[in-house]
C-alpha atoms as a PDB file:
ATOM      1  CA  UNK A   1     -48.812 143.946   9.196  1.00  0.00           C
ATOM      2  CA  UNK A   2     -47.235 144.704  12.310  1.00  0.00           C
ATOM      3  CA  UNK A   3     -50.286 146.315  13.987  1.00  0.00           C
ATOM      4  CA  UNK A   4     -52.378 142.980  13.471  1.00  0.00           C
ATOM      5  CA  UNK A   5     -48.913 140.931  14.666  1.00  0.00           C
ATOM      6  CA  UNK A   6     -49.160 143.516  18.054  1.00  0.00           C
ATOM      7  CA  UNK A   7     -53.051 142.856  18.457  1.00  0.00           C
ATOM      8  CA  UNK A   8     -52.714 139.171  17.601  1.00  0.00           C
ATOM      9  CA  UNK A   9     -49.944 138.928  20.817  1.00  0.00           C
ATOM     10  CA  UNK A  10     -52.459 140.818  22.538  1.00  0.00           C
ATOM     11  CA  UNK A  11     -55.374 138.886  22.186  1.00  0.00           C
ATOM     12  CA  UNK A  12     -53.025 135.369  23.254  1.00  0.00           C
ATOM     13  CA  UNK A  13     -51.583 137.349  26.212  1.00  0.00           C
ATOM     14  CA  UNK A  14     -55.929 138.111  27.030  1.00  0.00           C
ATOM     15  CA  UNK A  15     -56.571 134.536  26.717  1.00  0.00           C
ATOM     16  CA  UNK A  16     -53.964 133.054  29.024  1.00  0.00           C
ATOM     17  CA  UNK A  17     -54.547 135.708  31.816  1.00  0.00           C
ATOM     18  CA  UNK A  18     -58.631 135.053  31.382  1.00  0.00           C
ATOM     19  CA  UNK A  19     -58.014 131.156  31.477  1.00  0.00           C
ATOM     20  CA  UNK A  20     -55.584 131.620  34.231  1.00  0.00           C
ATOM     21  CA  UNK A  21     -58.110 133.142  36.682  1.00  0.00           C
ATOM     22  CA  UNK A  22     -60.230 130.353  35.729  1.00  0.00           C
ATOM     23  CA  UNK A  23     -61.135 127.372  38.196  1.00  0.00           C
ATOM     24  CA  UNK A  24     -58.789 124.258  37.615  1.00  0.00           C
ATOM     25  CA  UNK A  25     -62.468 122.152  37.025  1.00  0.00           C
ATOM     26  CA  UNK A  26     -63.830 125.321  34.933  1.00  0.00           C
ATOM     27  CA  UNK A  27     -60.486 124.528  32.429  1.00  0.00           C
ATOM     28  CA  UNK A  28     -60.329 120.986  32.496  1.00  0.00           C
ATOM     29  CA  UNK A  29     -64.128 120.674  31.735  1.00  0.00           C
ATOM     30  CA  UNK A  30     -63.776 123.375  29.008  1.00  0.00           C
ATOM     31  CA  UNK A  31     -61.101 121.482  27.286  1.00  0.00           C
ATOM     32  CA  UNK A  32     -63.292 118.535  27.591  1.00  0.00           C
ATOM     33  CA  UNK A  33     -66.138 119.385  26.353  1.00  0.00           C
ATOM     34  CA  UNK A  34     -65.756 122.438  23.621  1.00  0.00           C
ATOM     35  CA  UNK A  35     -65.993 121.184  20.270  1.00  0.00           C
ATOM     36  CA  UNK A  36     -62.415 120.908  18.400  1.00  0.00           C
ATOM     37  CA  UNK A  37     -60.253 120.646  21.552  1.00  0.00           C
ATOM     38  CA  UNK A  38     -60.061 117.609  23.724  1.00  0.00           C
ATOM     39  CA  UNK A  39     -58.018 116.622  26.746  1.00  0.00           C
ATOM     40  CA  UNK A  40     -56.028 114.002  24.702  1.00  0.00           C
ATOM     41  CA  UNK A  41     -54.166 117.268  23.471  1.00  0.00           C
ATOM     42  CA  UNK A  42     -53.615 118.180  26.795  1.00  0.00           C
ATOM     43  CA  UNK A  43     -51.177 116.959  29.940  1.00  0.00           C
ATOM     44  CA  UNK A  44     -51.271 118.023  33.515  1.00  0.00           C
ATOM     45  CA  UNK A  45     -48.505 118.472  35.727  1.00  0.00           C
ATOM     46  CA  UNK A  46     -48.698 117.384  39.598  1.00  0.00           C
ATOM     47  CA  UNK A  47     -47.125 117.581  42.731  1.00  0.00           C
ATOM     48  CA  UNK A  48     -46.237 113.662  43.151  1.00  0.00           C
ATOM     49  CA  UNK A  49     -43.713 113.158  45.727  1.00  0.00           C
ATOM     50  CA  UNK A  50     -41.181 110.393  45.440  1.00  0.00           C
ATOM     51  CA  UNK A  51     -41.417 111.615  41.719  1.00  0.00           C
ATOM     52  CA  UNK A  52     -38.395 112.288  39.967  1.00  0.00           C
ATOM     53  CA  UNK A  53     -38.897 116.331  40.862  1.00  0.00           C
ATOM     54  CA  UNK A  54     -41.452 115.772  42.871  1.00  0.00           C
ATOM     55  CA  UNK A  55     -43.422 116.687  39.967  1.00  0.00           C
ATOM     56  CA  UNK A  56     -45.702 114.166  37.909  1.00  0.00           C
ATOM     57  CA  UNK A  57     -47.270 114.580  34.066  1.00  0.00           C
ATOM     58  CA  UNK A  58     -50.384 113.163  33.236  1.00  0.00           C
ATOM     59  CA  UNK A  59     -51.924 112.397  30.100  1.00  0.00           C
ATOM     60  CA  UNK A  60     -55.319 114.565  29.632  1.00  0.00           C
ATOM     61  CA  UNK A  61     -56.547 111.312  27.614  1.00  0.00           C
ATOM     62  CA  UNK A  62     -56.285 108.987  30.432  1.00  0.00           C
ATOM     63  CA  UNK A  63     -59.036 111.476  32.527  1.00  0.00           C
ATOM     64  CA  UNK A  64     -61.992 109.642  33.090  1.00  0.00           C
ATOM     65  CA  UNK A  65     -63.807 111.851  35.449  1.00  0.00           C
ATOM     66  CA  UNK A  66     -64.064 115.848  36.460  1.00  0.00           C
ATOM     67  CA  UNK A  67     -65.593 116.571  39.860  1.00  0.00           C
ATOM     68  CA  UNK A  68     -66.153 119.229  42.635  1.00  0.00           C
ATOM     69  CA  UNK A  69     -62.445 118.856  43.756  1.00  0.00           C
ATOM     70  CA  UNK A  70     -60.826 116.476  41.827  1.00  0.00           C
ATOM     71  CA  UNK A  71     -59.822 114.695  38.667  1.00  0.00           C
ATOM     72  CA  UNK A  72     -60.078 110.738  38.173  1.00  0.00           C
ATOM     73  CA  UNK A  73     -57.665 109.166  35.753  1.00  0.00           C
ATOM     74  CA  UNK A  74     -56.512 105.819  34.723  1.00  0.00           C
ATOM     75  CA  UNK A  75     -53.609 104.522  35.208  1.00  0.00           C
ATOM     76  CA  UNK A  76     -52.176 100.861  34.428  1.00  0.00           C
ATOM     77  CA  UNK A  77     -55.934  99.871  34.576  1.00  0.00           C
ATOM     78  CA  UNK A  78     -56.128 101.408  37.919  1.00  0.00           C
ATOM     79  CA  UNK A  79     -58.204 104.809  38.854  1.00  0.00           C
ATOM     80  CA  UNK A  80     -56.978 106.973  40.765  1.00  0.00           C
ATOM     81  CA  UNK A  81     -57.862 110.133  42.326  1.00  0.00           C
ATOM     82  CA  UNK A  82     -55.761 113.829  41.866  1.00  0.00           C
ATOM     83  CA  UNK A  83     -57.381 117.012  43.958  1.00  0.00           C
ATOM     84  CA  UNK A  84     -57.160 120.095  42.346  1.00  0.00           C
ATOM     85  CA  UNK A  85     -54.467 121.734  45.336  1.00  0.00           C
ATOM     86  CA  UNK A  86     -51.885 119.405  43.666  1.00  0.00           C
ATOM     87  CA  UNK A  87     -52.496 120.567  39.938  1.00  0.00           C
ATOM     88  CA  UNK A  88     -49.333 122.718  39.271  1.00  0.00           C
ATOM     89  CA  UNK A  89     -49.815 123.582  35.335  1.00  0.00           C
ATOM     90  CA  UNK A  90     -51.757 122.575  32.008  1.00  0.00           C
ATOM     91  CA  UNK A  91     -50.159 121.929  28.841  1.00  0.00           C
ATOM     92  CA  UNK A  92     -50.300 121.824  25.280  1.00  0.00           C
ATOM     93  CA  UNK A  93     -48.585 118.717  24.328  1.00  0.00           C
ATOM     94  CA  UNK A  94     -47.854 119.612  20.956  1.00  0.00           C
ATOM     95  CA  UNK A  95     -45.589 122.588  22.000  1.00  0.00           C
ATOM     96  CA  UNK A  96     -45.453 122.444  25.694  1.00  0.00           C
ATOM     97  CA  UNK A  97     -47.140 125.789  25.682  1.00  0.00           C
ATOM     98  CA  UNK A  98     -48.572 126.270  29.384  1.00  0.00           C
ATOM     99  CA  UNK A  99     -52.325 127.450  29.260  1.00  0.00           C
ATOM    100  CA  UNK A 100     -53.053 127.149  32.592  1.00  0.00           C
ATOM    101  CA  UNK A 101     -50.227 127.739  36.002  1.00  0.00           C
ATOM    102  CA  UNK A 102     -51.067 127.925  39.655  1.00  0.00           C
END
């Protein structure tokens, strides 16, 4: 039991370094798209000065758009534009886990 507990931390540890040295679109568009995940499960964390932190989390559900260099996202009815440079983390809500840091 322990050996499969060893290779099953392995295989997580794998997937977070592989996703890591993935594009910011290349995860957002994964998480998008593959069937049984969703960005609703997700948030985003960016630099947002004036921000309590400087720091700002988004709601992966509000993402309307994925482009070239940036994300679109609603906001109080309003779209508005995030470029990739400010996209600190990606996270799990559910347990905060981080699955993708700059």
């Amino acid at each position: 039991m322990e050996k499969i507990g060893k290779s099953l931390k392995y295989l997580i540890t794998w997937h977070i370094a592989v996703v890591n040295r993935m594009k910011i679109r290349d995860v957002l568009n994964k998480l998008r798209w593959k069937p049984g995940e969703g960005l609703d499960k997700y948030e985003i964390v960016i630099v947002h000065r004036g921000a309590l932190g400087d720091v700002k989390h988004i709601d992966g559900a509000s993402i309307k758009d994925v482009a070239k260099g940036a994300f679109t996202y609603v906001e109080d009815g309003e779209e508005k534009i995030i470029p990739f440079h400010r996209v600190i983390e990606i996270r799990l809500k559910a347990t905060g886990e981080v699955i993708w840091k700059r």
